[in-house]
Protein backbone atom coordinates (compact mmCIF):
# COMPACT_ATOMS: atom_id res chain seq x y z
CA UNK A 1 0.00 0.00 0.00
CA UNK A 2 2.83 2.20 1.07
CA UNK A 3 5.01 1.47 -2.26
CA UNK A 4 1.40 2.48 -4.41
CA UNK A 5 1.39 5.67 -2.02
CA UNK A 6 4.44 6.64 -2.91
CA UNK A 7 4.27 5.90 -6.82
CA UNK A 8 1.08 8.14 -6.81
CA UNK A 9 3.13 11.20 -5.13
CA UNK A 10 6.34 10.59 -7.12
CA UNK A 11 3.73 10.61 -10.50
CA UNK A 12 2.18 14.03 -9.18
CA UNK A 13 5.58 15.45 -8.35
CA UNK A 14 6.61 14.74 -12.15
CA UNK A 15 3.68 16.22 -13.29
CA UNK A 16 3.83 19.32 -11.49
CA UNK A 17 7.48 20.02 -12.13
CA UNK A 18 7.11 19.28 -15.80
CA UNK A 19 3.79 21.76 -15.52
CA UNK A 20 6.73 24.31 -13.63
CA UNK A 21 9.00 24.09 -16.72
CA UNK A 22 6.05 24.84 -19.13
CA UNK A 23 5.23 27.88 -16.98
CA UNK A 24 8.86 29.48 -16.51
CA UNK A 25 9.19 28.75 -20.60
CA UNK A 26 5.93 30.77 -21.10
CA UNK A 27 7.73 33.66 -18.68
CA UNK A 28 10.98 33.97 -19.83
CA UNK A 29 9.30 33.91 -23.19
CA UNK A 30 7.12 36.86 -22.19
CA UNK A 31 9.78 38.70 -21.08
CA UNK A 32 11.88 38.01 -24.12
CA UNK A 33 9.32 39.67 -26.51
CA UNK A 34 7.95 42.02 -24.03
CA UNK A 35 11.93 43.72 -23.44
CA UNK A 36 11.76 46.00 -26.04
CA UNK A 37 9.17 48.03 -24.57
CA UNK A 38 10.39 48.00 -21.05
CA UNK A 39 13.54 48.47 -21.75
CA UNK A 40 12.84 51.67 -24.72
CA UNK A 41 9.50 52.72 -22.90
CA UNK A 42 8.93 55.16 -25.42
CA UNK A 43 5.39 55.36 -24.90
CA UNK A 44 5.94 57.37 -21.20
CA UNK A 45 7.84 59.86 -23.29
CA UNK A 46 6.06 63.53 -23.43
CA UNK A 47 5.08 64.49 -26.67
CA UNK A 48 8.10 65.91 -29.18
CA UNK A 49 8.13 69.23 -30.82
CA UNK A 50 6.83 69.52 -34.56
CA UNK A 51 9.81 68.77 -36.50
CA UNK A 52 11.43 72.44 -37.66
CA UNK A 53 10.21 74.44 -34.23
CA UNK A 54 13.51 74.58 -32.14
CA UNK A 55 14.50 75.91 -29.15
CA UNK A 56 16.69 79.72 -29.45
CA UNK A 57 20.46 78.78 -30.61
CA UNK A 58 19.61 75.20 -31.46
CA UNK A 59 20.49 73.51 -34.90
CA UNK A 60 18.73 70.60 -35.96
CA UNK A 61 21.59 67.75 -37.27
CA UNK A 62 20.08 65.00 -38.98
CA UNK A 63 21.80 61.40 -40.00
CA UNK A 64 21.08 58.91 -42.56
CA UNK A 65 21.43 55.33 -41.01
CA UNK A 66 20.88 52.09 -42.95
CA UNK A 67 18.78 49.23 -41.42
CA UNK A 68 17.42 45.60 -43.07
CA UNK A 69 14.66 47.08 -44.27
CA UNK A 70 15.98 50.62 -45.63
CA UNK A 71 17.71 54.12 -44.53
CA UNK A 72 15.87 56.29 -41.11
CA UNK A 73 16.42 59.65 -40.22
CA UNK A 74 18.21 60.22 -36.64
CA UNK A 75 17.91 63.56 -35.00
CA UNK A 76 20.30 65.22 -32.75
CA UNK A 77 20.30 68.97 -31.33
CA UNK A 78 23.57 71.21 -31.55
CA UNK A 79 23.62 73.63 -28.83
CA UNK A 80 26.46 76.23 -29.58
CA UNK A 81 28.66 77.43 -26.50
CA UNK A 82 27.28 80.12 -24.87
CA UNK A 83 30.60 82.38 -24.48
CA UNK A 84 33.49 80.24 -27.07
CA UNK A 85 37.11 81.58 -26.57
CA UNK A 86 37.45 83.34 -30.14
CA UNK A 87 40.13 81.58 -32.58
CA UNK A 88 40.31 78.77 -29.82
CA UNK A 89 38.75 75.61 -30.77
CA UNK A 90 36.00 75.04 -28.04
CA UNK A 91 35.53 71.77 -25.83
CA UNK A 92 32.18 69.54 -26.44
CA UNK A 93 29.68 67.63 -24.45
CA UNK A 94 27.65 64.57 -25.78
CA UNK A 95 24.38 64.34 -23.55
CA UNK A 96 22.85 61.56 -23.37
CA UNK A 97 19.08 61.14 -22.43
CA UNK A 98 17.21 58.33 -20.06
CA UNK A 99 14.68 55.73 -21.49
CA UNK A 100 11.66 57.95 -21.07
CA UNK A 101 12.60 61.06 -22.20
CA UNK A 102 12.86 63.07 -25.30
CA UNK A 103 16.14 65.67 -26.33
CA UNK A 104 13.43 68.09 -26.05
CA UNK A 105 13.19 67.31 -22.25
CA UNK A 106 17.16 67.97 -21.66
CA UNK A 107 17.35 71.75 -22.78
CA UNK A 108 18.39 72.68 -18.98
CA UNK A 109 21.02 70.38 -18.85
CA UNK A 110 22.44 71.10 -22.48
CA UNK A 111 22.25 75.71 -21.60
CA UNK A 112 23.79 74.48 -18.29
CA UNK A 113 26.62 72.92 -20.08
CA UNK A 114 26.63 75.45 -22.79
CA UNK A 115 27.21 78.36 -20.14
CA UNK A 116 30.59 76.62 -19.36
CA UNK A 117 31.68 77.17 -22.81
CA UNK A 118 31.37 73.73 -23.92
CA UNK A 119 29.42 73.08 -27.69
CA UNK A 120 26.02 70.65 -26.61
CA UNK A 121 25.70 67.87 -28.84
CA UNK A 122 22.28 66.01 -27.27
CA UNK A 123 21.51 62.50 -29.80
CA UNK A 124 17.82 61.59 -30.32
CA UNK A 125 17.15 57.57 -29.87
CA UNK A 126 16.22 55.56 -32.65
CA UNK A 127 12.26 55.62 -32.60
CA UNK A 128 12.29 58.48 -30.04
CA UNK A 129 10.69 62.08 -31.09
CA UNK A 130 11.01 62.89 -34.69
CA UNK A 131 13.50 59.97 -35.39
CA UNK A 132 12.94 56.95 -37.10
CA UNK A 133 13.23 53.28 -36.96
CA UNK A 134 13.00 51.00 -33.53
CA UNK A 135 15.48 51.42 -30.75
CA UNK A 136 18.19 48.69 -29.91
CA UNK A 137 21.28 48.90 -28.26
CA UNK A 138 23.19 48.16 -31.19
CA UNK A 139 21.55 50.89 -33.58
CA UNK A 140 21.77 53.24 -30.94
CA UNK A 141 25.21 52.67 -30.07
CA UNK A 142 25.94 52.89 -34.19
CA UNK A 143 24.25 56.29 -34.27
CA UNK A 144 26.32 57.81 -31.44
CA UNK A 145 29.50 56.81 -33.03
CA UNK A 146 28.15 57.81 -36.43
CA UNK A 147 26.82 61.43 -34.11
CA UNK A 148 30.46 61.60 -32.41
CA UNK A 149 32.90 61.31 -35.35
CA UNK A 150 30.45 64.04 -37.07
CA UNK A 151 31.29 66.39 -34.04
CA UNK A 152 34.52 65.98 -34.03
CA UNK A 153 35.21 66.76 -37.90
CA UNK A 154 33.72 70.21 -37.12
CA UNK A 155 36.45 72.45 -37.43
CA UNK A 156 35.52 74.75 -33.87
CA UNK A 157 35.47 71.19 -31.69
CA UNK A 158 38.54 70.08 -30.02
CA UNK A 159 38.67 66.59 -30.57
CA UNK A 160 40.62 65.57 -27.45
CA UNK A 161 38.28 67.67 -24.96
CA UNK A 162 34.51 65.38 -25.75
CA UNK A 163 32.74 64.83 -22.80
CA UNK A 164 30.21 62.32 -22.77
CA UNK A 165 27.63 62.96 -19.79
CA UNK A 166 24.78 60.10 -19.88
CA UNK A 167 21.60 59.91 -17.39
CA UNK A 168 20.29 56.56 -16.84
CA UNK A 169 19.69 54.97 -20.01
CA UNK A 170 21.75 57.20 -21.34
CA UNK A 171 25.21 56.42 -19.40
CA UNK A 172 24.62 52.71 -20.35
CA UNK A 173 24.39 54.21 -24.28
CA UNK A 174 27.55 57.01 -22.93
CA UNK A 175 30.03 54.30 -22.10
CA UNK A 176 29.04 51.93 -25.04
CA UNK A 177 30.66 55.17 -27.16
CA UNK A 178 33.19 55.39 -24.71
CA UNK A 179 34.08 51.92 -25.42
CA UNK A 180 34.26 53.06 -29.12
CA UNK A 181 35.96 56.35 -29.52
CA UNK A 182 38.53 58.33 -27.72
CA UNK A 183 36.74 60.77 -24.86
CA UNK A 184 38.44 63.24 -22.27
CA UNK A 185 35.55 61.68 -19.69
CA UNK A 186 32.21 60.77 -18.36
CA UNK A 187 29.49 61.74 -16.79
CA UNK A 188 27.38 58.97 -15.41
CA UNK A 189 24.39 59.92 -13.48
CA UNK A 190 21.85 56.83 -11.72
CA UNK A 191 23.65 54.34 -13.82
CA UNK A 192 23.45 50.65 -13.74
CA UNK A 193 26.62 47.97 -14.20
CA UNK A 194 24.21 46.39 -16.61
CA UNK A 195 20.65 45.94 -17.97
CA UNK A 196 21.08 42.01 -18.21
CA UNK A 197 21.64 42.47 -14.01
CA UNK A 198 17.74 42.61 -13.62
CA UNK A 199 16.61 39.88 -15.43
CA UNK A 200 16.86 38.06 -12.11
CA UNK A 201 14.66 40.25 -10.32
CA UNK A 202 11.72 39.87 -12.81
CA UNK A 203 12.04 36.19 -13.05
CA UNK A 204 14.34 35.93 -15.89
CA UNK A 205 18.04 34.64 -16.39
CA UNK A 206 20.50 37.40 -17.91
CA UNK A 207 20.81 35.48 -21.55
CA UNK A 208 17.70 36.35 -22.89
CA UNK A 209 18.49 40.00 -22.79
CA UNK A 210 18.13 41.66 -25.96
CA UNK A 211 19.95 45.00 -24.88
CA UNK A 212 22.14 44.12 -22.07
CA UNK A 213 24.38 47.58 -21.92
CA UNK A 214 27.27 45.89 -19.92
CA UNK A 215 28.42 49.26 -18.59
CA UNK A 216 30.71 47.39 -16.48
CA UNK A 217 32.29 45.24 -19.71
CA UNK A 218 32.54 48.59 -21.68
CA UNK A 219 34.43 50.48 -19.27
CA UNK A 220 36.49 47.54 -18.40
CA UNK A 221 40.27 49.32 -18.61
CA UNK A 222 38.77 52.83 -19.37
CA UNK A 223 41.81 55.18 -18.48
CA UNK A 224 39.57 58.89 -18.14
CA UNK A 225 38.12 60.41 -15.24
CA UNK A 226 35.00 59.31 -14.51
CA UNK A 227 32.26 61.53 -12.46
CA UNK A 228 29.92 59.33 -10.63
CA UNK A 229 26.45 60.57 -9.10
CA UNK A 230 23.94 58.35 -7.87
CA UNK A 231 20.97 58.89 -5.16
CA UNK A 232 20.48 56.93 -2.33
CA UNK A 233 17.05 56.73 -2.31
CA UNK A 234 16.95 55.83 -5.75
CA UNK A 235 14.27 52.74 -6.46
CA UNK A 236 14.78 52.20 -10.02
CA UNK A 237 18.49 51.17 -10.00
CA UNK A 238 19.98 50.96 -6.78
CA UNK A 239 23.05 52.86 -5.28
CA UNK A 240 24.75 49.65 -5.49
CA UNK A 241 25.11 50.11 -8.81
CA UNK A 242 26.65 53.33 -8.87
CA UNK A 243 28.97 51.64 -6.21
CA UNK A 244 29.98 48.85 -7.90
CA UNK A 245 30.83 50.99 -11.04
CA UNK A 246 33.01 53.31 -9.09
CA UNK A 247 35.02 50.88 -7.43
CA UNK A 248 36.07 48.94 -10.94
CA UNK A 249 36.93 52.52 -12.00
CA UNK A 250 40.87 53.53 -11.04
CA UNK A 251 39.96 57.19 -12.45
CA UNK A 252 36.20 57.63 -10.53
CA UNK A 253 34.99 60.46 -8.60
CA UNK A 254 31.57 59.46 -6.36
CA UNK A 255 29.24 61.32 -5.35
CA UNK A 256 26.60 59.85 -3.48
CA UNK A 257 23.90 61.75 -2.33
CA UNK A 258 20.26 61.49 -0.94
CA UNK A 259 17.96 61.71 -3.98
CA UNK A 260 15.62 58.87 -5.41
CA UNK A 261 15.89 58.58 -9.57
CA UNK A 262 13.10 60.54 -10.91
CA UNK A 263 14.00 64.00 -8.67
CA UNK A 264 17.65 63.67 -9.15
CA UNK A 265 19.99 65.54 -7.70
CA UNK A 266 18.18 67.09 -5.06
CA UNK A 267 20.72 69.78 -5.13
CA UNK A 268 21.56 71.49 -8.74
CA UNK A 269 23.62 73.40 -7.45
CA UNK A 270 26.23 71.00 -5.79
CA UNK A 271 25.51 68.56 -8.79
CA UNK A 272 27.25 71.32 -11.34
CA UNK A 273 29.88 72.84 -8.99
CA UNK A 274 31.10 68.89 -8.69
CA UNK A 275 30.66 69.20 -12.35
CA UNK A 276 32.82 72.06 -12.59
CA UNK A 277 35.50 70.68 -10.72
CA UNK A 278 35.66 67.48 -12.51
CA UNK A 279 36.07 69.42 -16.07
CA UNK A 280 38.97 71.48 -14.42
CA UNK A 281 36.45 74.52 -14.71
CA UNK A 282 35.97 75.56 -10.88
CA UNK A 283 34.75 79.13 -10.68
C-alpha cells in the first residue's frame, strides 16, 4: 500500500514540475518579446516638438542610417557654447538622455553645459521624437558613433576635450561610445553595471536579454576620469550600482547623495559645482 502511495506522489511530483517548466518557458518567453518596450519605454515619453520648431540657438543635425529594411532619419540637437574663446577651438559635451525622455526634455542640462563654454551635442534615440526606426542597443550605439565622429570633424570642436555625460539609459548608451571612440571623460548619473543584471529580479536569467548595456564590460580598462552621481534613495536602480561601477573605475569620482531617480539631484547646485571641478572649470 505504502510502495502504491508513494508511486502516486512521485507521479504528481513529475507532473507538477514538468507543468513548472512549461510555466517558466511561457515567462521567460514573455519577457523576451515584451523587453523591447520596457527596456525603450517610449510610450511614457512627453510628446516631441513639430519637426522644424527649435529651441533659441539650437540647430537641428540629422543622419542617414541604414537598417534591413531601408535608410531612417536620426535627429540630434547642436547647442552652440554660450561664451566660445574666439580663434580657440571650443571643448564639447555629448548628452545623453534616459529611457523615457525626449532631447526636447534635456534643454536645462544642455544651456547648463553650454554656459561653461562647452558646444552641446544632445543624440535623439532611434524611434524616439522625430526619429525613425526601432530602438536597440546596437543601432543606438551605431548612431552615437556615427553622431560623435560628425562632431569631431567640425572644425571649432577640439577633438581631445569630448565629454560624454549620460543619465540613466543614457550612461549605459555614454560608455558603449566610450568603449568606441577616444573621450576626455564621463558623466554617469543613476547608472546601472548592466541591464542584463535585472533579469533576475523579474524572473528571468541574464541570456535572454536583448539590450544588455554591460556598462561594467565597456568600461572595463577605461583610463579617463569618470564623475559618478547616484541617489540613495533611488528605487529604479539601486546605489549599489553606482557603487559597484566606481570601485572597478581607477579614475572615478563618487558622489553619493540622498535623492531617489526621478527627482535627481536634489541639489543642482552641488551637482554642477562637482561638475565644474571634474572638467577642471571651478569658478
Amino acid at each position: 500500500m505504502g510502495s502504491e502511495v508513494g508511486r502516486a506522489w512521485g507521479r504528481r511530483a513529475k507532473r507538477y514540475a514538468a507543468l513548472g517548466v512549461v510555466v517558466y518557458g511561457v515567462w521567460l518567453a514573455l519577457l523576451y518579446f515584451k523587453q523591447d518596450s520596457m527596456v525603450f519605454p517610449r510610450q511614457f515619453s512627453g510628446p516631441a516638438l513639430p519637426e522644424g520648431r527649435l529651441p533659441p540657438r539650437v540647430e537641428s543635425v540629422w543622419i542617414n542610417a541604414g537598417t534591413e529594411v531601408g535608410p531612417v532619419r536620426v535627429e540630434a540637437w547642436l547647442l552652440p557654447a554660450a561664451n566660445p574663446t574666439v580663434g580657440d577651438r571650443q571643448p564639447a559635451v555629448i548628452y545623453c538622455h534616459g529611457n523615457a525622455e525626449l532631447i526636447d526634455d534635456n534643454m536645462e542640462r544642455a544651456t547648463e553645459w553650454s554656459k561653461r563654454g562647452f558646444v552641446v551635442l544632445l543624440p535623439e534615440y532611434r524611434g524616439y521624437g522625430r526619429s525613425q526606426g526601432s530602438p536597440s542597443q546596437k543601432a543606438i550605439t551605431e548612431d552615437l558613433v556615427r553622431f560623435y565622429d560628425w562632431l569631431v570633424a567640425r572644425p571649432e570642436i577640439d577633438a581631445s576635450r569630448v565629454f560624454v555625460h549620460g543619465r540613466s539609459l543614457g550612461g549605459g548608451v555614454a560608455a558603449q561610445l566610450a568603449a568606441r571612440r577616444p573621450t576626455a571623460g564621463l558623466v554617469l548619473e543613476s547608472t546601472f553595471t548592466s541591464i542584463a543584471s535585472f533579469a533576475w529580479g523579474v524572473g528571468g536569467v541574464p541570456w535572454i536579454v536583448k539590450h544588455p548595456f554591460r556598462t561594467d564590460v565597456a568600461l572595463r580598462g577605461y583610463d579617463k576620469p569618470v564623475l559618478i552621481f547616484h541617489g540613495r534613495e533611488d528605487d529604479i536602480i539601486p546605489v549599489s550600482h553606482g557603487r559597484a561601477l566606481a570601485g572597478m573605475l581607477p579614475r572615478a569620482v563618487y558622489v553619493e547623495t540622498s535623492g531617489d531617480h526621478m527627482n535627481y539631484p536634489p541639489d543642482l547646485g552641488a551637482f554642477w559645482g562637482q561638475i565644474d571641478r571634474f572638467v577642471g572649470m571651478e569658478r
